[in-house]
Protein backbone atom coordinates (compact mmCIF):
# COMPACT_ATOMS: atom_id res chain seq x y z
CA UNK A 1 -66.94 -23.09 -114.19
CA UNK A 2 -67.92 -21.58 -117.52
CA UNK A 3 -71.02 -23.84 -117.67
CA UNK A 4 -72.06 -23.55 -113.96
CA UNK A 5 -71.67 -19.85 -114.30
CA UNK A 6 -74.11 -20.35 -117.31
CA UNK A 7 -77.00 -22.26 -115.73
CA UNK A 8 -76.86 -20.31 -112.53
CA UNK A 9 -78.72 -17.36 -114.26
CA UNK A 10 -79.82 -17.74 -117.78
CA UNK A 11 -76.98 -16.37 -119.22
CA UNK A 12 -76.38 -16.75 -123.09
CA UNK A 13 -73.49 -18.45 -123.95
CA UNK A 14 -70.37 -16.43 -125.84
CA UNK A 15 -69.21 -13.37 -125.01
CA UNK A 16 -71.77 -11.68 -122.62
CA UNK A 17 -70.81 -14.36 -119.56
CA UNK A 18 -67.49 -14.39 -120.73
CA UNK A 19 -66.66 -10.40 -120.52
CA UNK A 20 -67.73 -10.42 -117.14
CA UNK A 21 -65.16 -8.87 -114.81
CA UNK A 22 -64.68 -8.88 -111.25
CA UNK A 23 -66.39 -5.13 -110.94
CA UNK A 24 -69.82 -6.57 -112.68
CA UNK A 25 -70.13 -8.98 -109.16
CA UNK A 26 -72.06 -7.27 -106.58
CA UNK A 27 -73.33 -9.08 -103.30
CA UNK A 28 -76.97 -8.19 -103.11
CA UNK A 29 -80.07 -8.56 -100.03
CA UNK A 30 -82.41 -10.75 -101.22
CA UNK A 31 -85.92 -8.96 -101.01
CA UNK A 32 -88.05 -12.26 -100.04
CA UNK A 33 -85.30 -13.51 -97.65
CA UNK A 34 -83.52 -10.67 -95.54
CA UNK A 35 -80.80 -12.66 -93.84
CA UNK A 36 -80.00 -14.16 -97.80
CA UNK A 37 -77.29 -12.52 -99.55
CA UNK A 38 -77.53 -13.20 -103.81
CA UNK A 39 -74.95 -12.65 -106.21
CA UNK A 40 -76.00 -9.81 -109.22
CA UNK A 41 -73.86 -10.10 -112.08
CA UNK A 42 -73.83 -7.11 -114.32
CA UNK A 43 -73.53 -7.62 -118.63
CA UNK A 44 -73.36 -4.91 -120.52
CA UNK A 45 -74.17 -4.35 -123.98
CA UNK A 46 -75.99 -7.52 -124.56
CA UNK A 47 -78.20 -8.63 -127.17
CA UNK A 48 -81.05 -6.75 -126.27
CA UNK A 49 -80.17 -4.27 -123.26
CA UNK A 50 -77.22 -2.20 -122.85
CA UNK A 51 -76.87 -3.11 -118.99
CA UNK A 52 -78.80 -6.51 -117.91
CA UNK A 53 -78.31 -7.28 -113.81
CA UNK A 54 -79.32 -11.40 -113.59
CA UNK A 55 -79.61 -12.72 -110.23
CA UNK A 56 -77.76 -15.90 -109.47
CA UNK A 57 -79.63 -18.61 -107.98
CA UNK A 58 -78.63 -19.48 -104.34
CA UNK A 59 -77.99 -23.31 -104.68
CA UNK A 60 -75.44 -21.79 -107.41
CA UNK A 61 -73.77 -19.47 -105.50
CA UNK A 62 -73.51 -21.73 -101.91
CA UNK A 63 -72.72 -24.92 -103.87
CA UNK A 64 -70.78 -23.64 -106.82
CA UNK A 65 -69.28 -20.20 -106.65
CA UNK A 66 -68.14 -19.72 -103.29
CA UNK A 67 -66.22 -22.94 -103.16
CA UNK A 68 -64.94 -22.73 -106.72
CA UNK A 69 -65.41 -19.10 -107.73
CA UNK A 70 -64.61 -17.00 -104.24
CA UNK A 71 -60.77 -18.15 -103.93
CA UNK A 72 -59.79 -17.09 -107.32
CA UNK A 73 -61.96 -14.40 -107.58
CA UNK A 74 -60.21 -13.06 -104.30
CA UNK A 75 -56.92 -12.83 -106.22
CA UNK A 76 -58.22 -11.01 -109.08
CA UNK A 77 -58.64 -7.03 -109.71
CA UNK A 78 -61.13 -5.37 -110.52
CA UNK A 79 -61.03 -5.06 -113.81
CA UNK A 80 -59.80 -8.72 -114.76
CA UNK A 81 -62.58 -11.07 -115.99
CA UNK A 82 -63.39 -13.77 -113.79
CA UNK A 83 -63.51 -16.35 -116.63
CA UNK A 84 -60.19 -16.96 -118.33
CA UNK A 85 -58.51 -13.77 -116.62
CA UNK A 86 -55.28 -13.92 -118.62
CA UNK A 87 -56.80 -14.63 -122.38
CA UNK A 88 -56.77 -11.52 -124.38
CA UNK A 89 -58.79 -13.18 -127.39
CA UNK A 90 -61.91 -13.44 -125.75
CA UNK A 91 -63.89 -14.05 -129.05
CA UNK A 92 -61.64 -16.75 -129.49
CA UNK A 93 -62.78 -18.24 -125.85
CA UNK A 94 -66.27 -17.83 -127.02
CA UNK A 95 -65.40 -20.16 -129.88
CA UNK A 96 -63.91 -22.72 -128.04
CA UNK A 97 -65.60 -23.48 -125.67
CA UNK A 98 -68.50 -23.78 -127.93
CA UNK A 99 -66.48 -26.25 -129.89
CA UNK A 100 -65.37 -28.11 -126.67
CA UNK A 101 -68.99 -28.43 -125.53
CA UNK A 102 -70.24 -29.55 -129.12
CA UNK A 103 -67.15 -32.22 -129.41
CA UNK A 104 -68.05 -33.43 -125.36
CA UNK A 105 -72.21 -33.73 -126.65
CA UNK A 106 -71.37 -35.75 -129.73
CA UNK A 107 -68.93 -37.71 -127.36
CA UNK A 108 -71.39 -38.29 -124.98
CA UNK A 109 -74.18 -38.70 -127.55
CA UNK A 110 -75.82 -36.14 -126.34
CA UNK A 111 -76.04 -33.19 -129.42
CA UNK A 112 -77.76 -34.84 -131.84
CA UNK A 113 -81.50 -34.55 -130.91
CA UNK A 114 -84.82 -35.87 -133.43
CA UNK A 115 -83.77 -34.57 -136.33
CA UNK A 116 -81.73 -31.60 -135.04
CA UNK A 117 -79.26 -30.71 -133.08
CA UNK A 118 -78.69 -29.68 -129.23
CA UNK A 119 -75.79 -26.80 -129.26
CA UNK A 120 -74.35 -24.87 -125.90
CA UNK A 121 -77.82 -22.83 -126.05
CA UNK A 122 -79.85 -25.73 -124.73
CA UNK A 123 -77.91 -24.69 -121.42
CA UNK A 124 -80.01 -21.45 -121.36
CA UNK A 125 -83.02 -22.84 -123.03
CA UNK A 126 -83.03 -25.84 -120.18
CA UNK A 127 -83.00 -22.75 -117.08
CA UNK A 128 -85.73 -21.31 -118.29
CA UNK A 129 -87.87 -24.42 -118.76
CA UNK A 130 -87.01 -25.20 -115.25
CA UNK A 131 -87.82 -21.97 -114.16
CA UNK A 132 -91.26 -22.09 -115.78
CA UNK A 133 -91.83 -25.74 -114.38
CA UNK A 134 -91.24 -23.84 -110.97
CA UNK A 135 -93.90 -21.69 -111.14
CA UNK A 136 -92.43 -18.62 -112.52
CA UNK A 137 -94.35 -16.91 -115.37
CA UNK A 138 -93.58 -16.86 -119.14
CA UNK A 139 -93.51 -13.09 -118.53
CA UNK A 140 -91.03 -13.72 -115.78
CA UNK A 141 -88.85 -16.32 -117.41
CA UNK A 142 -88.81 -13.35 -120.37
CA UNK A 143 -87.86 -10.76 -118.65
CA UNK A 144 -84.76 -12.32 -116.95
């Protein structure tokens, strides 16, 4: 879930996705498409914005969220994160699942890259190159 919920939107992996709480979810209209519904998910205090609203893309949220997401989510308060709701330690989340996703590339042969290395960013990095390849602007892509 924590790596869906990361390529749905752009997100940067660590804490940002991972404080989000039930309250930050908010069913939206979608502008282009009236009888669409999208999913906002409110961070706050990220890297470069005290409050940044990302839009969740709709294969995401029919294929992914409500089947997976919804039913937990249900049970939930408001103020309860919807990743990990009962860890206190959420720095310590951050960390591993960074570690878990580093240990599951190098299993899979996938981290090591040229003459580099491919860590849990490449999830971000990858949504925006697909967003560019479909048409949206670098400006776009930026700004999201």
């Amino acid at each position: 879930q924590y790596v869906s919920l990361l390529r749905s939107a752009g997100f940067r992996p660590g804490l940002e996705v991972i404080n989000v709480k039930k309250k930050d979810l908010e069913w939206i209209k979608d502008h282009k498409n009236p009888n669409q519904v999208d999913l906002k998910i409110t961070l706050y205090n990220t890297k470069t914005k005290p409050l940044h609203p990302l839009t969740c893309s709709p294969y995401y949220v029919d294929k992914v969220f409500k089947p997976e997401f919804e039913p937990i989510i249900s049970k939930l308060d408001d103020n309860d994160f919807i990743l990990f709701p009962k860890v206190e330690n959420r720095q310590g989340v951050a960390n591993k699942t960074s570690k878990i996703f580093t240990r599951i590339s190098c299993d899979k042969n996938l981290y090591y890259y040229k003459d580099g290395v491919r860590p849990i960013y490449v999830l971000r990095h990858g949504y925006a190159s697909k967003q560019y390849k479909l048409g949206r602007s670098i400006e776009g892509v930026f700004k999201s």
